[in-house]
Protein backbone atom coordinates (compact mmCIF):
# COMPACT_ATOMS: atom_id res chain seq x y z
CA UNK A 1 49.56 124.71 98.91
CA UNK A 2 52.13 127.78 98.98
CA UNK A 3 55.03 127.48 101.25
CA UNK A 4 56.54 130.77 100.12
CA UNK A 5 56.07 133.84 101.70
CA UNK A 6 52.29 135.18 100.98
CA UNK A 7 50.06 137.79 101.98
CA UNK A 8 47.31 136.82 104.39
CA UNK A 9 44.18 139.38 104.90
CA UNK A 10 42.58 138.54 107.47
CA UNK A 11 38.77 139.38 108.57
CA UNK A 12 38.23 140.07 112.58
CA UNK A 13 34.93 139.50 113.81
CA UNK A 14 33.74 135.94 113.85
CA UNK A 15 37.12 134.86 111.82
CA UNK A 16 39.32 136.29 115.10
CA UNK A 17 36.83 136.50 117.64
CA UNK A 18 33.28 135.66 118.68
CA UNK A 19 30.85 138.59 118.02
CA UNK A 20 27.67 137.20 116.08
CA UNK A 21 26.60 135.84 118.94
CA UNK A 22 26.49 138.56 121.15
CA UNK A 23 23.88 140.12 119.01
CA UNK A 24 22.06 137.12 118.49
CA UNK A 25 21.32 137.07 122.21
CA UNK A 26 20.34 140.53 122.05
CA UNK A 27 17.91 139.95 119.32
CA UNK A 28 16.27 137.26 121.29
CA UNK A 29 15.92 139.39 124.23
CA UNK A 30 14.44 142.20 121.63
CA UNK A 31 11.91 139.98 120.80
CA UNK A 32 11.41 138.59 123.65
CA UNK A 33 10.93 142.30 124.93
CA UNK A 34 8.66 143.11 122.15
CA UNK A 35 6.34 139.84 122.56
CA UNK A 36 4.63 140.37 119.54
CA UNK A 37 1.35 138.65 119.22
CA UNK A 38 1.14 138.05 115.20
CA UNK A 39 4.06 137.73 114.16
CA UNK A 40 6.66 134.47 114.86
CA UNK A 41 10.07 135.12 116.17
CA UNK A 42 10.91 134.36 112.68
CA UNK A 43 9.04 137.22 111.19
CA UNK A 44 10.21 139.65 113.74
CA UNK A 45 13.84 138.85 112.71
CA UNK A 46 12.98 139.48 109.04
CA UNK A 47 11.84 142.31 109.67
CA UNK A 48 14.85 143.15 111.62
CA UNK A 49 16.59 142.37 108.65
CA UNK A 50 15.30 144.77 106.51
CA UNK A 51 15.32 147.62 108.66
CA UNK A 52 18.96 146.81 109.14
CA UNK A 53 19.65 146.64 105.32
CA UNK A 54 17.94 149.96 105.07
CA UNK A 55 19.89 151.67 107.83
CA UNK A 56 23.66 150.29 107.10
CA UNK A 57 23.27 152.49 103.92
CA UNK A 58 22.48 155.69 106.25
CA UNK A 59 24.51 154.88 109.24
CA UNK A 60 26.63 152.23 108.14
CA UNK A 61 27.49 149.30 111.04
CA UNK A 62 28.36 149.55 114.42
CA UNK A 63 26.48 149.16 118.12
CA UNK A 64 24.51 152.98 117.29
CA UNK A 65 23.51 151.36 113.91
CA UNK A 66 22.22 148.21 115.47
CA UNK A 67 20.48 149.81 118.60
CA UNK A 68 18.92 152.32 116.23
CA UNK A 69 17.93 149.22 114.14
CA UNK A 70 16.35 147.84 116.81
CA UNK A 71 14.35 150.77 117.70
CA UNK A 72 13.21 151.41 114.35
CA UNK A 73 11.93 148.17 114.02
CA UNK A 74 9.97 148.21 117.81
CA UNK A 75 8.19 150.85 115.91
CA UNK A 76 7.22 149.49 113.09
CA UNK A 77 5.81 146.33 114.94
CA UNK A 78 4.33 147.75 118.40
CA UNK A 79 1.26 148.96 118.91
CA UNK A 80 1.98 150.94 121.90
CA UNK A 81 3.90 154.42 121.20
CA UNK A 82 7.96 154.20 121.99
CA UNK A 83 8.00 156.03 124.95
CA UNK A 84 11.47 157.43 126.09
CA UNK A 85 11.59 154.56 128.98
CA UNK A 86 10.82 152.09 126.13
CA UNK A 87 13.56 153.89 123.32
CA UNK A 88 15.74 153.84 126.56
CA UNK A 89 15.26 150.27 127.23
CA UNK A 90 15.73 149.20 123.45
CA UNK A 91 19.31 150.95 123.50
CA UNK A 92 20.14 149.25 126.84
CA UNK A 93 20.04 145.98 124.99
CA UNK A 94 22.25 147.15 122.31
CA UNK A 95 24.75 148.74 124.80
CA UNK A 96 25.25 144.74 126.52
CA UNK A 97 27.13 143.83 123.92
CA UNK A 98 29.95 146.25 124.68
CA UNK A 99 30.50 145.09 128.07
CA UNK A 100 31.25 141.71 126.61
CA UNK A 101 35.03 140.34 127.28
CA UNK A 102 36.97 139.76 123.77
CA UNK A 103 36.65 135.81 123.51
CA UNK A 104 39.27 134.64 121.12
CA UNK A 105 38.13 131.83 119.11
CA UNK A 106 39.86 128.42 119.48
CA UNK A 107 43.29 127.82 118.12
CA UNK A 108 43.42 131.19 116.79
CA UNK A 109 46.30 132.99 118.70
CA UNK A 110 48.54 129.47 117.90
CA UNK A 111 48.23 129.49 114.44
CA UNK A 112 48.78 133.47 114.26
CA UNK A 113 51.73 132.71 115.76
CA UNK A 114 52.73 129.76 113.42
CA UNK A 115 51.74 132.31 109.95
CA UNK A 116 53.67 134.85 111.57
CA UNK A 117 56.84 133.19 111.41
CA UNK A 118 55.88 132.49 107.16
CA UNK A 119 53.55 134.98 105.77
CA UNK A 120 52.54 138.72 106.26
CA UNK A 121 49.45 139.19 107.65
CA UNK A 122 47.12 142.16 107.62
CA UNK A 123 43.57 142.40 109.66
CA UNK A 124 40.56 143.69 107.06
CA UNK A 125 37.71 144.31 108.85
CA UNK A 126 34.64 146.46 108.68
CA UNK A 127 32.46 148.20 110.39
CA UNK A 128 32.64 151.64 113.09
CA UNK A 129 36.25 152.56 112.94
CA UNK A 130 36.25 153.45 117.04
CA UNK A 131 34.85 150.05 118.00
CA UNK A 132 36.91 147.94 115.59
CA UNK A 133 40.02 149.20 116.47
CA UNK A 134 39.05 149.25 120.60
CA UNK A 135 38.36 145.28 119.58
CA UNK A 136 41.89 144.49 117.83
CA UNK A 137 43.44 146.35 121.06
CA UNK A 138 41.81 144.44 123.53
CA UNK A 139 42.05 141.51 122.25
CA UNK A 140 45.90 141.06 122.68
CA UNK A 141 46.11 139.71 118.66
CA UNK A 142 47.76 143.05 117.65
CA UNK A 143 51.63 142.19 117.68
CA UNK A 144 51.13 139.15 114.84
CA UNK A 145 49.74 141.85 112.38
CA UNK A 146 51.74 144.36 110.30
CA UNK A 147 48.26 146.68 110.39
CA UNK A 148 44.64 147.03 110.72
CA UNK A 149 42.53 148.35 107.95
CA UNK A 150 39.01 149.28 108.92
CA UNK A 151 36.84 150.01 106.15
CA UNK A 152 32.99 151.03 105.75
CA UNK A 153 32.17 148.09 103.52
CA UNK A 154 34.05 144.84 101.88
CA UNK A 155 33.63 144.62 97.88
CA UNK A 156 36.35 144.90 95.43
CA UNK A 157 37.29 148.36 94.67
CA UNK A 158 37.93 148.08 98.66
CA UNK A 159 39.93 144.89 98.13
CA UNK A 160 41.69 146.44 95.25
CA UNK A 161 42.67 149.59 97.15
CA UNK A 162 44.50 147.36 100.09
CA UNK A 163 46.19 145.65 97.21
CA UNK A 164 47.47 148.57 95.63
CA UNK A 165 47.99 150.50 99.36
CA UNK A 166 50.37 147.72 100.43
CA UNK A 167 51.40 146.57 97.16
CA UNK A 168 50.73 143.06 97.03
CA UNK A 169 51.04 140.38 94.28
CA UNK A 170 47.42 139.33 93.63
CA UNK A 171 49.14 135.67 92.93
CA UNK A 172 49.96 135.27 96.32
CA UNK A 173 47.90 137.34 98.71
CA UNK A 174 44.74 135.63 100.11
CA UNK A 175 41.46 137.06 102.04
CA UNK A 176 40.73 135.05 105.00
CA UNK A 177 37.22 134.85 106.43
CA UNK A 178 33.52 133.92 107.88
CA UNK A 179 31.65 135.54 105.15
CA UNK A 180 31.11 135.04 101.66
CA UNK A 181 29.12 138.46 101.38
CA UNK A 182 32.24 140.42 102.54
CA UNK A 183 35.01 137.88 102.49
CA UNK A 184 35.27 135.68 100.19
CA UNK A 185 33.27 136.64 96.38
CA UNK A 186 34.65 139.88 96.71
CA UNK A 187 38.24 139.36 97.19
CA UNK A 188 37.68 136.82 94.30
CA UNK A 189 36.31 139.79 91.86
CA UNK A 190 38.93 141.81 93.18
CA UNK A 191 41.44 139.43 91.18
CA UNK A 192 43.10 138.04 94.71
CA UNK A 193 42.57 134.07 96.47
CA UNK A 194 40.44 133.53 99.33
CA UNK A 195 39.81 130.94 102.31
CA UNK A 196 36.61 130.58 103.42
CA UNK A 197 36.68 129.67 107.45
CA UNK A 198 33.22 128.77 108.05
CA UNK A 199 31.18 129.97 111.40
CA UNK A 200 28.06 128.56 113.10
CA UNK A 201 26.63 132.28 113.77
CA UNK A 202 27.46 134.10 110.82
CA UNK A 203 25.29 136.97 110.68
CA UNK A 204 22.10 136.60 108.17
CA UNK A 205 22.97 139.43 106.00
CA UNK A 206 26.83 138.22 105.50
CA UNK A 207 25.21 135.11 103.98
CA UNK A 208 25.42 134.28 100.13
CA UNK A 209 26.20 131.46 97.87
CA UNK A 210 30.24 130.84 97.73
CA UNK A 211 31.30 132.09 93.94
CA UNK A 212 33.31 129.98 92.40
CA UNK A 213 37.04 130.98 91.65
CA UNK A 214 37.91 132.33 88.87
CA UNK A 215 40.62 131.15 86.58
CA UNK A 216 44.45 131.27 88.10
CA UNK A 217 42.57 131.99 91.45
CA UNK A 218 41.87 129.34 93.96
CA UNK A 219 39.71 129.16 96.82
CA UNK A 220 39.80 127.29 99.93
CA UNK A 221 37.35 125.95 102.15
CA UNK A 222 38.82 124.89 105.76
CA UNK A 223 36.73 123.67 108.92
CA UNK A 224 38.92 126.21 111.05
CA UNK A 225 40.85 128.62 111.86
CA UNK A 226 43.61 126.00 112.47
CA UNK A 227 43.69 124.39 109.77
CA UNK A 228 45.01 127.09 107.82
CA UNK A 229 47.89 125.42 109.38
CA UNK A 230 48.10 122.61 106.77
CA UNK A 231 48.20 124.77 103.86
CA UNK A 232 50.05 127.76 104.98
């Protein structure tokens, strides 16, 4: 694998930091909450799911976009009117996750500093531009980046537009990441190499069948975040 100097993109949530599963513990409390007598846990979440994929269009992501997910979807599936106590209550849940601490993933900050030392290394992440950038602050993994880009959505004319914004060599500039929705096929189409870091709580709608590379690309698949170590 390279030993040159590359360029590293790098995702942030769930690549960087534990944040799937913060929602996922809201969810179960939603349904919990909602104690629906039809439908399975199961079927709540898809329909969850849908209402989500309907409203990232709209409102894009975020802890407004989820909570206002949520709500939506208490509605659809409730027989008793949303009150404002009950509306109130939904958003509450949401809100939790914000009070979280930042919980660095293991072996991360170590092998940041080890690609520091080789490579350049920019974060790509998406979502609300307020609350990603209040997330790389806090969580103390700012200095072993030369920048942050926050964007509304991960597909190739996005990955294309970092390339050309920072003027990288597609042959040696890599995207980094938990999803193969927004990580890694993307970067692929957009003509650049990709690592896929896999993550037990990658969110449902990131999920998708890995594409395969194309030619004079190359794809990686690592069990962590540290083991970028052995080929960077």
């Amino acid at each position: 694998m390279p030993s040159d100097r590359q360029n590293l993109l790098i995702d942030a949530d769930d690549t960087l930091w534990e944040n799937n599963i913060y929602f996922e513990r809201v969810i179960a409390s939603f349904i919990s909450f909602l104690n629906h007598h039809e439908f399975t846990p199961q079927q709540v979440r898809e329909v969850l799911y849908d209402v989500e994929r309907e409203n990232i269009v709209t409102h894009g992501y975020g802890l407004a976009s989820f909570a206002r997910a949520l709500v939506i979807t208490f509605e659809k599936l409730s027989v008793e009117p949303v009150t404002p106590a009950l509306h109130a209550t939904i958003e509450e849940l949401a809100r939790t996750i914000a009070e979280h601490p930042m919980e660095i993933i293991a072996g991360v900050e170590p092998t940041l500093e080890y690609l520091q030392a080789r490579h350049r290394m920019i974060v790509v992440t998406k979502g609300n531009s307020t609350e990603q950038s209040g997330k790389f602050a806090r969580s103390g993994l700012a200095r072993y980046f030369e920048d942050i880009e926050i964007v509304s959505e991960k597909d190739a004319p996005t990955y294309r537009g970092v390339i050309a914004k920072y003027a990288l060599d597609p042959k040696i500039t890599w995207m980094i990441g938990n999803s193969p929705r927004s990580d890694i096929n993307p970067s692929l189409a957009a003509g650049i190499n990709a690592v896929f870091v896999p993550h037990a709580n990658t969110w449902a709608l990131e999920h998708e069948s890995l594409d395969a590379a194309p030619v004079g690309q190359t794809l990686l698949s690592v069990d962590s975040f540290e083991a970028l170590r052995l080929h960077f």
